[in-house]
PDB file of N, CA and C in Angstrom:
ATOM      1  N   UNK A   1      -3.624  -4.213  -0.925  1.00  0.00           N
ATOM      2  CA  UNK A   1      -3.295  -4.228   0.485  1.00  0.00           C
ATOM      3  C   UNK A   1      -4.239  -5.143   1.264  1.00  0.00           C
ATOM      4  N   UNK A   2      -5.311  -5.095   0.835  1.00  0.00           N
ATOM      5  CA  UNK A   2      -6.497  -6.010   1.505  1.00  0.00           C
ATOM      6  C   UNK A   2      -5.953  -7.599   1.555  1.00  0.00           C
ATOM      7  N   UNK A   3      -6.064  -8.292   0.496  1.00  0.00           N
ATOM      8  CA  UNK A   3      -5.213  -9.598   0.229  1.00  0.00           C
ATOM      9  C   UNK A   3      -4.102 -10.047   0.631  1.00  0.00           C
ATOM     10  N   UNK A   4      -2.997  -9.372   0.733  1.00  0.00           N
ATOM     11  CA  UNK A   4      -2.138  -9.037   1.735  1.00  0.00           C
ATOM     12  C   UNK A   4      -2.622  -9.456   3.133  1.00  0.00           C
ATOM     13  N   UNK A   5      -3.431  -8.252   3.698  1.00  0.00           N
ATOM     14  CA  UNK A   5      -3.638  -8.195   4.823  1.00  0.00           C
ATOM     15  C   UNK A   5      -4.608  -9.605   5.166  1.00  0.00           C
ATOM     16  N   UNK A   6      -5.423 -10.634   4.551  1.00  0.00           N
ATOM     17  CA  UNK A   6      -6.011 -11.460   4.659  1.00  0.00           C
ATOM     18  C   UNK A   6      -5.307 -12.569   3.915  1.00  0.00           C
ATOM     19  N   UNK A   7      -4.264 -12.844   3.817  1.00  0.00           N
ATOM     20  CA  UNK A   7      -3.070 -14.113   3.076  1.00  0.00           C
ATOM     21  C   UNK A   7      -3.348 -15.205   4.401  1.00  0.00           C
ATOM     22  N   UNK A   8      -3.587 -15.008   5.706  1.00  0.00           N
ATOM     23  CA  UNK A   8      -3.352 -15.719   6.657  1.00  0.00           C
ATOM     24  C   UNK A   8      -4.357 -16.363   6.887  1.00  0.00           C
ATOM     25  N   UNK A   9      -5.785 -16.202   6.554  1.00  0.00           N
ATOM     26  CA  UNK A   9      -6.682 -16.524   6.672  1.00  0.00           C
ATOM     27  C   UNK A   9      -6.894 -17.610   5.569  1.00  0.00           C
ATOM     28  N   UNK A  10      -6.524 -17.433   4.449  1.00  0.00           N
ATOM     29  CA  UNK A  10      -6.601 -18.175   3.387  1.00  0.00           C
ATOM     30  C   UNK A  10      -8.168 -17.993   2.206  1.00  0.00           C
ATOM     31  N   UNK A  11      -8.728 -16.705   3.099  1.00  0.00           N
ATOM     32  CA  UNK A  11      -9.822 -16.167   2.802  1.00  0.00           C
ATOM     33  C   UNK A  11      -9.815 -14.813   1.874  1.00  0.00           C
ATOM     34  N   UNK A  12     -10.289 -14.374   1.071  1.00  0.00           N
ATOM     35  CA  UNK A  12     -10.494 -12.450   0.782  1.00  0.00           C
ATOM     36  C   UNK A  12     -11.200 -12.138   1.874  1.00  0.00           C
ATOM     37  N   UNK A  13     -10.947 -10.613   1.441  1.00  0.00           N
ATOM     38  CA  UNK A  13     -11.518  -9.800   2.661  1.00  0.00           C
ATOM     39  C   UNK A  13     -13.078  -9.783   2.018  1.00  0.00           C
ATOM     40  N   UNK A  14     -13.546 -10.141   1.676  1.00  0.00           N
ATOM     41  CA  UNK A  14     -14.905 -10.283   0.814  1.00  0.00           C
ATOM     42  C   UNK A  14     -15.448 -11.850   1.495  1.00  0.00           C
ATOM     43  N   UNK A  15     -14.625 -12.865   2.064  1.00  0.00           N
ATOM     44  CA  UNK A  15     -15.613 -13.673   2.440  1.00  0.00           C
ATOM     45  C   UNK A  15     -15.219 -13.521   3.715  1.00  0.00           C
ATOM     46  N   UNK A  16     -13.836 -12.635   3.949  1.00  0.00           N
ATOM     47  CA  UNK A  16     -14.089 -12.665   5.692  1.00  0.00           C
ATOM     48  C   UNK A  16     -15.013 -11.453   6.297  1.00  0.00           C
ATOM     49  N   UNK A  17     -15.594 -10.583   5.550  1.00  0.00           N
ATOM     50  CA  UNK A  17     -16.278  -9.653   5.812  1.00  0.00           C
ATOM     51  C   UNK A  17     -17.547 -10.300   5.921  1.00  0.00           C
ATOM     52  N   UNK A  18     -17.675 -11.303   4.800  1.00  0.00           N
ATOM     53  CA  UNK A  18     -18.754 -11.984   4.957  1.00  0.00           C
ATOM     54  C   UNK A  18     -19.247 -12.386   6.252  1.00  0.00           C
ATOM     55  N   UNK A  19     -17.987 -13.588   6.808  1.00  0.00           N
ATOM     56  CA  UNK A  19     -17.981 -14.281   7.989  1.00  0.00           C
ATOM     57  C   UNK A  19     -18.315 -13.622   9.211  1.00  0.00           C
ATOM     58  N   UNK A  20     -18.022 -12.561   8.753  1.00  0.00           N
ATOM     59  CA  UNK A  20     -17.943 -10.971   9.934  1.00  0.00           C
ATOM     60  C   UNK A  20     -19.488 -11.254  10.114  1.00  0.00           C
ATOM     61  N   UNK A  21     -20.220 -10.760   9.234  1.00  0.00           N
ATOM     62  CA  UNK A  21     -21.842 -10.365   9.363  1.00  0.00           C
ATOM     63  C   UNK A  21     -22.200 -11.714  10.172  1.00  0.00           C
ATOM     64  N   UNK A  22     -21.783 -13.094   9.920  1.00  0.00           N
ATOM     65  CA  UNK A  22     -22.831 -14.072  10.305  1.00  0.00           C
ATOM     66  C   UNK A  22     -22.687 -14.391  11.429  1.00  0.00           C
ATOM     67  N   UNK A  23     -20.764 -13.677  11.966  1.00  0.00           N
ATOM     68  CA  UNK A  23     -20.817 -13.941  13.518  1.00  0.00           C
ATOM     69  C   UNK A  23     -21.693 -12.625  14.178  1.00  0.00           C
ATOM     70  N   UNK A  24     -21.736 -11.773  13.953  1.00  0.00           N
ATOM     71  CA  UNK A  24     -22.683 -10.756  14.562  1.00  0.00           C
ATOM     72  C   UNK A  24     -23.830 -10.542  14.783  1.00  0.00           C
ATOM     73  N   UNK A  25     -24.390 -11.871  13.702  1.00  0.00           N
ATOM     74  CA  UNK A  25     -26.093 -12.362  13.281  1.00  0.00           C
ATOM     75  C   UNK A  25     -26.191 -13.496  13.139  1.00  0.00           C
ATOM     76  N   UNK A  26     -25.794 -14.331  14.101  1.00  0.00           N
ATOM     77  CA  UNK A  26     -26.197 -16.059  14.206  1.00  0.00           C
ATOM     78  C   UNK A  26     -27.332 -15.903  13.353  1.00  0.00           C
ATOM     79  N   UNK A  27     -27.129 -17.288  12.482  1.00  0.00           N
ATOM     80  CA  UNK A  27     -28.852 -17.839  11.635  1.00  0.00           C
ATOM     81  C   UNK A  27     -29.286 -16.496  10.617  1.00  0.00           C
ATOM     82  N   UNK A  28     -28.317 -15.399  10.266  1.00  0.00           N
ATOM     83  CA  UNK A  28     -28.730 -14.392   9.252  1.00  0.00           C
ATOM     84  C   UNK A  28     -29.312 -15.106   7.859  1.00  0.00           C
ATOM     85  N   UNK A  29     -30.400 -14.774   7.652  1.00  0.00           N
ATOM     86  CA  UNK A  29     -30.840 -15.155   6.582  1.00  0.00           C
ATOM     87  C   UNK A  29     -30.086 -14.561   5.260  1.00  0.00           C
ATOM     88  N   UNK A  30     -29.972 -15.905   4.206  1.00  0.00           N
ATOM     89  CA  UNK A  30     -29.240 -15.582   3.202  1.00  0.00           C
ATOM     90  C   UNK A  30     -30.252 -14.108   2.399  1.00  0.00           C
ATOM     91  N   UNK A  31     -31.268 -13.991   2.448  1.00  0.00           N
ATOM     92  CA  UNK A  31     -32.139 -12.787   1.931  1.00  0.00           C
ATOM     93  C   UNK A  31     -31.412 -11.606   2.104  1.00  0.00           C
ATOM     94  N   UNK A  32     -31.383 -11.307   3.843  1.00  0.00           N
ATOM     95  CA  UNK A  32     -30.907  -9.959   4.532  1.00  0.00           C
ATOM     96  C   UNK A  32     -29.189 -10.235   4.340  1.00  0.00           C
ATOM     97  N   UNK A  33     -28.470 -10.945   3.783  1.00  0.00           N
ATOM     98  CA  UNK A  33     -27.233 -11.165   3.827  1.00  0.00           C
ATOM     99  C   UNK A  33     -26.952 -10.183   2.535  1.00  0.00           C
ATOM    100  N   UNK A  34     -27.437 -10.613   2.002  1.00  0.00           N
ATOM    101  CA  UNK A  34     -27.498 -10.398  -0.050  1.00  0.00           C
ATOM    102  C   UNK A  34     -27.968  -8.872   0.099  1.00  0.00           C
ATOM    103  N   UNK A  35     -28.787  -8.706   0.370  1.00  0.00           N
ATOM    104  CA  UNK A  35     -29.194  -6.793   0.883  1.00  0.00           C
ATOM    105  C   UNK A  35     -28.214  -6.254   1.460  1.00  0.00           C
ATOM    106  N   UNK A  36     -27.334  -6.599   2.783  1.00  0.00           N
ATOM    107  CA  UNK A  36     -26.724  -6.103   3.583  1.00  0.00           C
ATOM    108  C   UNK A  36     -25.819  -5.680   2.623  1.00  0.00           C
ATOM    109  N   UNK A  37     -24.791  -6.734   1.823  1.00  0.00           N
ATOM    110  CA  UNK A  37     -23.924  -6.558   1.213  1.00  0.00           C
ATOM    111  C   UNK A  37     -24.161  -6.106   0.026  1.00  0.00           C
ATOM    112  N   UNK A  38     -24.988  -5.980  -0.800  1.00  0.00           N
ATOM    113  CA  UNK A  38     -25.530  -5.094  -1.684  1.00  0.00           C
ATOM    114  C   UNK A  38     -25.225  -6.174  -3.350  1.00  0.00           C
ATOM    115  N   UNK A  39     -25.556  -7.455  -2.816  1.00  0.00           N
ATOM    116  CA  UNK A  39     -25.141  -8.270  -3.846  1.00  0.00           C
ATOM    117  C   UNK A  39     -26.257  -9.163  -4.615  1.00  0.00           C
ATOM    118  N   UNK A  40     -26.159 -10.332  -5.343  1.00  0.00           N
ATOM    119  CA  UNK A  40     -27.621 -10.647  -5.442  1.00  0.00           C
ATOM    120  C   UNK A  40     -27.575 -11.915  -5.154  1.00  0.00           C
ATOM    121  N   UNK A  41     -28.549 -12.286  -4.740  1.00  0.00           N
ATOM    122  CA  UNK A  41     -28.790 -13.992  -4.270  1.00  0.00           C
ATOM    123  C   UNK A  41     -27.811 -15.147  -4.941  1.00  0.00           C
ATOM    124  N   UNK A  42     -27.543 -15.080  -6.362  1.00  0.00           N
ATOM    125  CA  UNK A  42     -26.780 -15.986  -7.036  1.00  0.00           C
ATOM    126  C   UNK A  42     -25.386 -15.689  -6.223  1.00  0.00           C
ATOM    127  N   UNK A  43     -25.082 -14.626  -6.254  1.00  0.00           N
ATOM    128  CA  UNK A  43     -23.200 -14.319  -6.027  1.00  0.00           C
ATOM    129  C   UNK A  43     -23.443 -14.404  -4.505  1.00  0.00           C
ATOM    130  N   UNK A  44     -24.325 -14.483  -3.700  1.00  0.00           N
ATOM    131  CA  UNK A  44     -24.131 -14.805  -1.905  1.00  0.00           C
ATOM    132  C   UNK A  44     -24.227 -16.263  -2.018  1.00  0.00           C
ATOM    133  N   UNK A  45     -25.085 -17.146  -2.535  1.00  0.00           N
ATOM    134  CA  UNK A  45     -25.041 -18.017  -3.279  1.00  0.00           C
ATOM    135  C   UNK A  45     -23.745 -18.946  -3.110  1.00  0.00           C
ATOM    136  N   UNK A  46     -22.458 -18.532  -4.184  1.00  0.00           N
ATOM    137  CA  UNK A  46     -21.384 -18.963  -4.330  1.00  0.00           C
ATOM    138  C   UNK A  46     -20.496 -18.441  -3.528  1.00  0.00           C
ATOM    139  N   UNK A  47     -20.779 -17.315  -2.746  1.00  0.00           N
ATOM    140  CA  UNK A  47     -19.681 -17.508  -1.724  1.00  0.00           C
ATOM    141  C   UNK A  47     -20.403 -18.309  -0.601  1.00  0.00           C
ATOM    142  N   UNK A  48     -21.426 -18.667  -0.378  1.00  0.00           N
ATOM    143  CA  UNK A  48     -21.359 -19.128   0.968  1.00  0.00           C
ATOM    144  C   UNK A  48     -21.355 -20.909   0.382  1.00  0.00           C
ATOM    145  N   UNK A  49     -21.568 -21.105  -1.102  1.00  0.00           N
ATOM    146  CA  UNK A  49     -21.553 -22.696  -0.893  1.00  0.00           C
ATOM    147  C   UNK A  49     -19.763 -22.500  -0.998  1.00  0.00           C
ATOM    148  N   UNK A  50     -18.608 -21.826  -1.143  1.00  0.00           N
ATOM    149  CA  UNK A  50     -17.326 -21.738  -0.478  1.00  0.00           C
ATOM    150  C   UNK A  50     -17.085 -21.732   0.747  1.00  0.00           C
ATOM    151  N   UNK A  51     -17.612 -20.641   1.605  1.00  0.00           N
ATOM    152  CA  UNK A  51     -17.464 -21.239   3.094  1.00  0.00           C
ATOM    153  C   UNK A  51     -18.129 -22.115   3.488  1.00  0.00           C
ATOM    154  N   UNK A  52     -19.215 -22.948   2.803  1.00  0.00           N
ATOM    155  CA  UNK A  52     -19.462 -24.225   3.286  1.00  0.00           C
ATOM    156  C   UNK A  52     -18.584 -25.465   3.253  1.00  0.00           C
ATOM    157  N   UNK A  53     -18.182 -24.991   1.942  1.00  0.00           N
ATOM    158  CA  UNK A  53     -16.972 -26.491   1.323  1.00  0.00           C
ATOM    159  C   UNK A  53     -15.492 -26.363   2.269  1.00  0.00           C
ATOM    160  N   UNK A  54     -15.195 -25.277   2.919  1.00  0.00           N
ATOM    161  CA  UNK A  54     -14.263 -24.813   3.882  1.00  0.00           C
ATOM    162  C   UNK A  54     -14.632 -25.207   4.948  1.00  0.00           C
ATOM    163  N   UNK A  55     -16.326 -25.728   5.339  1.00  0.00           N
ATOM    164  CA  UNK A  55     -16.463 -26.106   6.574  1.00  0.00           C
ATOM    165  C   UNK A  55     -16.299 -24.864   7.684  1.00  0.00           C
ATOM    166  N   UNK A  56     -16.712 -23.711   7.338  1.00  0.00           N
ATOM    167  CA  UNK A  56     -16.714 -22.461   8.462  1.00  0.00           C
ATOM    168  C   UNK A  56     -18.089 -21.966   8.148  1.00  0.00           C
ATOM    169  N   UNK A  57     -19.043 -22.049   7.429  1.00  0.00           N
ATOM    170  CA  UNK A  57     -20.026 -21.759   7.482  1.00  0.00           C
ATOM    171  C   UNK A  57     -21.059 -23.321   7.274  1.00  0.00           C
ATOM    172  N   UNK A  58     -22.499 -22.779   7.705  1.00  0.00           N
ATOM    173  CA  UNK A  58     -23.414 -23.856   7.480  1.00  0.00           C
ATOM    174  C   UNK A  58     -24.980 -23.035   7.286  1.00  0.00           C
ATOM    175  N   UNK A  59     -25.545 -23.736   6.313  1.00  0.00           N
ATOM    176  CA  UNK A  59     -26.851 -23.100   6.006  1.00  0.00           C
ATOM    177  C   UNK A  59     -27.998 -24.325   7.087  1.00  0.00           C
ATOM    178  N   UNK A  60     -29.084 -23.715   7.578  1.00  0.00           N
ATOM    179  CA  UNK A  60     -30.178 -24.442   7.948  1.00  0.00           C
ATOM    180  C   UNK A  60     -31.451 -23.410   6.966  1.00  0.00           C
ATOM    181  N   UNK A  61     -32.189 -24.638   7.067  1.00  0.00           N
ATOM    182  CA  UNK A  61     -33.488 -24.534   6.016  1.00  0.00           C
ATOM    183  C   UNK A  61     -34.282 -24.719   7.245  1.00  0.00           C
ATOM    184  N   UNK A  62     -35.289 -23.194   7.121  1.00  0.00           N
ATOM    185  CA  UNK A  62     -36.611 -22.697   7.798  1.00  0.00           C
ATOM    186  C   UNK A  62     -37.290 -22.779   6.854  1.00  0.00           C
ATOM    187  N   UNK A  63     -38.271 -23.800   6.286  1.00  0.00           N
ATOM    188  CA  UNK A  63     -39.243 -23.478   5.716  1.00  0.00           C
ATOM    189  C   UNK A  63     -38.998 -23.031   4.330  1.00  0.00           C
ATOM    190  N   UNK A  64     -39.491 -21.922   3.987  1.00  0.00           N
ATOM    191  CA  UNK A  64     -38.797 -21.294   2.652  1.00  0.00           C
ATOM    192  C   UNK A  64     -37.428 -20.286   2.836  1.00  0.00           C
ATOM    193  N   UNK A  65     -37.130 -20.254   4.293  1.00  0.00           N
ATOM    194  CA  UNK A  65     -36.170 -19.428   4.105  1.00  0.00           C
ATOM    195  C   UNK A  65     -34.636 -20.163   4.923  1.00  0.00           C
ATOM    196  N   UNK A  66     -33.564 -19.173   3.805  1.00  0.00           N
ATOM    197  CA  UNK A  66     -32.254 -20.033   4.231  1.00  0.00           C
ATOM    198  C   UNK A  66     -31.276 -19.583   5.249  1.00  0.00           C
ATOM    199  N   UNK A  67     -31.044 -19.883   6.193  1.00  0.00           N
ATOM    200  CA  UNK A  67     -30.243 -19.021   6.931  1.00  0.00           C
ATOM    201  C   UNK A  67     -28.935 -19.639   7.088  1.00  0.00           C
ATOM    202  N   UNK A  68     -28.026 -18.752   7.770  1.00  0.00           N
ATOM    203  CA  UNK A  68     -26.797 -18.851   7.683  1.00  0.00           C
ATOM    204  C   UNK A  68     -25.843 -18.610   9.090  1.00  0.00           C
ATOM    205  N   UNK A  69     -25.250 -19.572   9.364  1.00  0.00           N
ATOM    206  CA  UNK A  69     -24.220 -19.549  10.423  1.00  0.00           C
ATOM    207  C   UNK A  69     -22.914 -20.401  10.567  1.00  0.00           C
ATOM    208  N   UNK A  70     -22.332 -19.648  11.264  1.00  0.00           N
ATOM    209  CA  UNK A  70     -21.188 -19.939  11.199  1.00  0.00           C
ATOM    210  C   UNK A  70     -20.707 -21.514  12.171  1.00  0.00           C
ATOM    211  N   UNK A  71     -20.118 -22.122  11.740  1.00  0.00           N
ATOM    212  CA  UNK A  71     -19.621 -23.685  12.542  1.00  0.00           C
ATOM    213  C   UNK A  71     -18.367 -23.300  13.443  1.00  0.00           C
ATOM    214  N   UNK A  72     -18.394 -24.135  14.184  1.00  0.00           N
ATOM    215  CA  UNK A  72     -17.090 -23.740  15.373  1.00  0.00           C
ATOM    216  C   UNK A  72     -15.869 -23.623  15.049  1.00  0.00           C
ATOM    217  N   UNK A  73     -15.297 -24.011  13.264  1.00  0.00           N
ATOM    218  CA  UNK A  73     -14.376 -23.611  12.855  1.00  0.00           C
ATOM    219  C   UNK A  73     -14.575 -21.995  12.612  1.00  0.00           C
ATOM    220  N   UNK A  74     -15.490 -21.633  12.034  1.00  0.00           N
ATOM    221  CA  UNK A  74     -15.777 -20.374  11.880  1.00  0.00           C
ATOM    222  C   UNK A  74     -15.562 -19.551  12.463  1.00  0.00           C
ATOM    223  N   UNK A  75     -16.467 -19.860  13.588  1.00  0.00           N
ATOM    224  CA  UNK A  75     -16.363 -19.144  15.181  1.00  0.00           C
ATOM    225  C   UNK A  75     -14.867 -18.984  15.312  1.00  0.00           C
ATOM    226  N   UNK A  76     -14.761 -19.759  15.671  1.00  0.00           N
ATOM    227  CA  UNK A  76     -12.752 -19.881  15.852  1.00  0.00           C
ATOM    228  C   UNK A  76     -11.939 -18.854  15.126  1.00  0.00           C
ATOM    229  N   UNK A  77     -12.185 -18.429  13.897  1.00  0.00           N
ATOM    230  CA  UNK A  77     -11.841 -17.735  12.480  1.00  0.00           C
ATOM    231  C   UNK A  77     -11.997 -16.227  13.084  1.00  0.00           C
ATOM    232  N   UNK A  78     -13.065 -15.965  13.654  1.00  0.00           N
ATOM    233  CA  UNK A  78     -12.999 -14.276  13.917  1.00  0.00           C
ATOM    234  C   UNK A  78     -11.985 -13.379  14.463  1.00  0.00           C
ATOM    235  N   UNK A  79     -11.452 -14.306  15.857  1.00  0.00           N
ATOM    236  CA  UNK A  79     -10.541 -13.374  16.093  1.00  0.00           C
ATOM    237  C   UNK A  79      -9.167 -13.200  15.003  1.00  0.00           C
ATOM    238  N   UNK A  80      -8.891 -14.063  14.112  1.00  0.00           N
ATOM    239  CA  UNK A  80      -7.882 -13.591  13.256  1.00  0.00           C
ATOM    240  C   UNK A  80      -8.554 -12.748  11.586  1.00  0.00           C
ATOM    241  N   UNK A  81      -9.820 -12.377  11.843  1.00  0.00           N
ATOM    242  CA  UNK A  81     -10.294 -12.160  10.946  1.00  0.00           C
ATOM    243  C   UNK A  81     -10.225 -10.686  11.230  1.00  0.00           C
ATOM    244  N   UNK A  82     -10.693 -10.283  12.297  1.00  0.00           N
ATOM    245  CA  UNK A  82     -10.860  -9.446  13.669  1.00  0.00           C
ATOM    246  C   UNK A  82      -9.387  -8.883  13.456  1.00  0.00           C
ATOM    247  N   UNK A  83      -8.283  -9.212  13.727  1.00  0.00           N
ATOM    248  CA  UNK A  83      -6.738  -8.897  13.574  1.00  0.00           C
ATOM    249  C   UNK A  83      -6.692  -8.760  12.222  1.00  0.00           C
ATOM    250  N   UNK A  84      -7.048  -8.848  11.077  1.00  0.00           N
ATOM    251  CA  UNK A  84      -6.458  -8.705   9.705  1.00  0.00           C
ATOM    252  C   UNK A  84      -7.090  -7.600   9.252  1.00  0.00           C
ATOM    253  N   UNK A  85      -8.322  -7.031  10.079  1.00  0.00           N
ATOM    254  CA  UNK A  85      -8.709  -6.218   9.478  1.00  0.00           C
ATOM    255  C   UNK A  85      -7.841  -4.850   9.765  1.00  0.00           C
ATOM    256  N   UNK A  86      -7.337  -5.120  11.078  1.00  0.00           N
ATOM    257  CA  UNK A  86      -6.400  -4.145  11.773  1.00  0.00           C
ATOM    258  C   UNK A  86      -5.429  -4.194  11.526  1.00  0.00           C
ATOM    259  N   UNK A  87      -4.977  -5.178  10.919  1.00  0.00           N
ATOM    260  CA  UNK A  87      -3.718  -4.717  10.180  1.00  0.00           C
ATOM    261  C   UNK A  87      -3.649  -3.940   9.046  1.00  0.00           C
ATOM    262  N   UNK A  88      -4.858  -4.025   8.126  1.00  0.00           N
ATOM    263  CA  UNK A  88      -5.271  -3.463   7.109  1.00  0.00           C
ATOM    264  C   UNK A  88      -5.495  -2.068   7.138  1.00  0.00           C
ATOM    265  N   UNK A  89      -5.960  -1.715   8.015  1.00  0.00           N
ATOM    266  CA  UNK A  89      -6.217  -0.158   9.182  1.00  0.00           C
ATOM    267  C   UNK A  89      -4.758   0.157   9.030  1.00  0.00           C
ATOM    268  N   UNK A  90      -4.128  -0.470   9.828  1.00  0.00           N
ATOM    269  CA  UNK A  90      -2.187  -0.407  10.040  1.00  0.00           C
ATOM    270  C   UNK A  90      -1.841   0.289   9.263  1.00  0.00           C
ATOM    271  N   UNK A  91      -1.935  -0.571   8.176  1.00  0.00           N
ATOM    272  CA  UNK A  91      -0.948  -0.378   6.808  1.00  0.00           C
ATOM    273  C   UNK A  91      -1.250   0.913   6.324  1.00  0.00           C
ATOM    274  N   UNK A  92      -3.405   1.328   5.972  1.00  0.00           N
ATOM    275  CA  UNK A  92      -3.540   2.451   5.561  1.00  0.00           C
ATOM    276  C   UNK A  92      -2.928   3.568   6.312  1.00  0.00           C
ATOM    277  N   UNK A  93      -2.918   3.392   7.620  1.00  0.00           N
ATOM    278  CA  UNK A  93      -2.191   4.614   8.372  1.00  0.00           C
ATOM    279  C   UNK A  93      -0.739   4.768   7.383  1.00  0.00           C
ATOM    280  N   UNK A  94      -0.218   3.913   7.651  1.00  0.00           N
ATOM    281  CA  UNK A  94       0.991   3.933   7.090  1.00  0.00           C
ATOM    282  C   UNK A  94       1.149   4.704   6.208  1.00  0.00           C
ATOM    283  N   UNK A  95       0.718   4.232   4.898  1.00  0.00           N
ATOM    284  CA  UNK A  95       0.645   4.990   3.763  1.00  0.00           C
ATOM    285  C   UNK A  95       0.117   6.481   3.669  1.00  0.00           C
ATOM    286  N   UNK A  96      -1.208   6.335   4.042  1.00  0.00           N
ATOM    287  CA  UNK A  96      -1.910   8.047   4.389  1.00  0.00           C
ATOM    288  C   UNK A  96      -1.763   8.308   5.483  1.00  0.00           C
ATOM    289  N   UNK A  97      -1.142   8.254   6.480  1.00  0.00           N
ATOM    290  CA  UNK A  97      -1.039   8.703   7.581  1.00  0.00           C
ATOM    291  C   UNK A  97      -2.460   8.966   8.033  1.00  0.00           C
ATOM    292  N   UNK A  98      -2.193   8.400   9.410  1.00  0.00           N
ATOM    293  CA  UNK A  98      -3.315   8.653  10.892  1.00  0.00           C
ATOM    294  C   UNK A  98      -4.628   8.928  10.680  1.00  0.00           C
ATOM    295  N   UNK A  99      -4.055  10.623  10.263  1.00  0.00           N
ATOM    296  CA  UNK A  99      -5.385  11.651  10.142  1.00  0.00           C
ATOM    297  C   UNK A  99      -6.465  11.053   8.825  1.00  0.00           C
ATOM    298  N   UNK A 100      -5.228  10.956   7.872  1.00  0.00           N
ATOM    299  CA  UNK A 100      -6.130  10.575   6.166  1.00  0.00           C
ATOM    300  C   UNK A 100      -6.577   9.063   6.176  1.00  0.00           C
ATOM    301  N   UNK A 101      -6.366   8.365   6.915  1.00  0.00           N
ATOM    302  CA  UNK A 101      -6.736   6.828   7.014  1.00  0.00           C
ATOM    303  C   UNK A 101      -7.743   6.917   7.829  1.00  0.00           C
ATOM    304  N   UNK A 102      -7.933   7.328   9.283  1.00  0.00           N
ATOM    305  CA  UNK A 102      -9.199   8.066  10.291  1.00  0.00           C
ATOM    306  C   UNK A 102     -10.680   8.532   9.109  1.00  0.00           C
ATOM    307  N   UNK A 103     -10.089   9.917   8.533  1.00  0.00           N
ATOM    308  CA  UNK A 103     -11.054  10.651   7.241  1.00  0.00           C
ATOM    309  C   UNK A 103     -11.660   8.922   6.381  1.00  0.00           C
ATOM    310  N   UNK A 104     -10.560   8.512   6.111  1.00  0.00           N
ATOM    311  CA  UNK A 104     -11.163   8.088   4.720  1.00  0.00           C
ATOM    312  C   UNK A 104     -11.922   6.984   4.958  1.00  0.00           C
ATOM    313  N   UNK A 105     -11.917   6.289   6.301  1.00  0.00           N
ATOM    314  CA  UNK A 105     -12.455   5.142   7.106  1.00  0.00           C
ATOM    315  C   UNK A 105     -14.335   5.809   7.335  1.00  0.00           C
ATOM    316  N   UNK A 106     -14.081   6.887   8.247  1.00  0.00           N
ATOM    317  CA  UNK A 106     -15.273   7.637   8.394  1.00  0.00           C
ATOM    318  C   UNK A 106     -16.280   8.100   7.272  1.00  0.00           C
ATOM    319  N   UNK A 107     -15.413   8.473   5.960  1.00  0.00           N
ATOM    320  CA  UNK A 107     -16.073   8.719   4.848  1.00  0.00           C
ATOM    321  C   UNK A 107     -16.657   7.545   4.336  1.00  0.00           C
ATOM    322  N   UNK A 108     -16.037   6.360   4.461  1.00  0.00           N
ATOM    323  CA  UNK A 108     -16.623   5.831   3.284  1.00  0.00           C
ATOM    324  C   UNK A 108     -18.059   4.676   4.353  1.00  0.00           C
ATOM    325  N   UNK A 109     -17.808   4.806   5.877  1.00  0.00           N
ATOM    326  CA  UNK A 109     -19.102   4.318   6.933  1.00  0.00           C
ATOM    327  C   UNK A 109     -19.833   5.297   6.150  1.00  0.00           C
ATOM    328  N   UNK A 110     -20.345   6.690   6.108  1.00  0.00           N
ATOM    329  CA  UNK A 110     -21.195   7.338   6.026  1.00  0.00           C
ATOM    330  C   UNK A 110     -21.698   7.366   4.790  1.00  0.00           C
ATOM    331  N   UNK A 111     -21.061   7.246   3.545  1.00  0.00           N
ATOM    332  CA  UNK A 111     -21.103   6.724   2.792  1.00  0.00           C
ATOM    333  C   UNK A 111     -22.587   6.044   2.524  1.00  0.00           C
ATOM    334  N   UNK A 112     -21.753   4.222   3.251  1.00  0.00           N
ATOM    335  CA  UNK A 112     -22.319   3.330   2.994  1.00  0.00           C
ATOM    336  C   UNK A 112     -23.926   4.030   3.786  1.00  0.00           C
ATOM    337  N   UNK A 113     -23.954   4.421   4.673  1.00  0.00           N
ATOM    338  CA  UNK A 113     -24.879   4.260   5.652  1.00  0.00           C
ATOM    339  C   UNK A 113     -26.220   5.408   4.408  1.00  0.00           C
ATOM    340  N   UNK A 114     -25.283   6.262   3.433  1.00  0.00           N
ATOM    341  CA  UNK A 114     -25.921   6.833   2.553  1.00  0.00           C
ATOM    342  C   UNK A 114     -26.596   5.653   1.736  1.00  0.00           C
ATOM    343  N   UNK A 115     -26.284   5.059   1.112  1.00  0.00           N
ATOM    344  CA  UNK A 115     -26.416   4.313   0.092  1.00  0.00           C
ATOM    345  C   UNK A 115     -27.722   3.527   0.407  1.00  0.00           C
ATOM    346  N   UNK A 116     -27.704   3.176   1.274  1.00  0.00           N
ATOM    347  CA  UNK A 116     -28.608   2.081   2.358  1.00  0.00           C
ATOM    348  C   UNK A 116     -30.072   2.882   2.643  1.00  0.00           C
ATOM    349  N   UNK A 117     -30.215   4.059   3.065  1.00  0.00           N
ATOM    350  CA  UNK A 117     -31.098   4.674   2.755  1.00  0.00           C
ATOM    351  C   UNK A 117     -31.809   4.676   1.487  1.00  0.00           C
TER     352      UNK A 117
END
């Protein structure tokens, strides 16, 4: 359903989630990117030299450290990134209805917010 719901973008929901974090954190360092998402430097790595070659993301070099932001195509990219996720929401209603799509949304924030601890 995710892929689906992100066909329009021409993106997964894995690099538009990505894109998500770097509009919310201009200049996020690729370090705290790779933590956030719970991945390791090599695999943030290859997705972001993809949204580079897409021209929606751009790395600047501080010194020893790499950070990451998004280019005005990028920028541009959220609000339909922003809409796909809600459609994705949509659909789960659909299927589990309201209440069980609400639950299972909430479960799996708290979840994460477990994990992270």
């Amino acid at each position: 359903m995710a892929e689906e719901a992100f066909v329009s973008t021409g993106l997964s929901p894995t690099y538009a989630f990505l894109m998500m974090m770097v509009y919310k954190d201009p200049g996020i360092s690729q370090r705290d990117l790779a933590e956030q998402l719970h991945i390791t430097p090599s695999t943030l790595t290859r997705l972001i030299d993809k949204l580079e070659n897409k021209a929606l993301v751009e790395r600047q070099i501080d010194g020893k450290k790499t950070n990451v932001k998004l280019t005005s195509e990028g920028t541009d990219m959220n609000q339909t990134i922003m809409e796909c996720w809600n459609k994705l929401y949509e659909r789960y209603c659909e299927v589990l209805g309201e209440d069980k799509a609400k639950f299972m949304t909430e479960q799996l924030y708290a979840t994460s917010l477990k994990l992270e601890q």
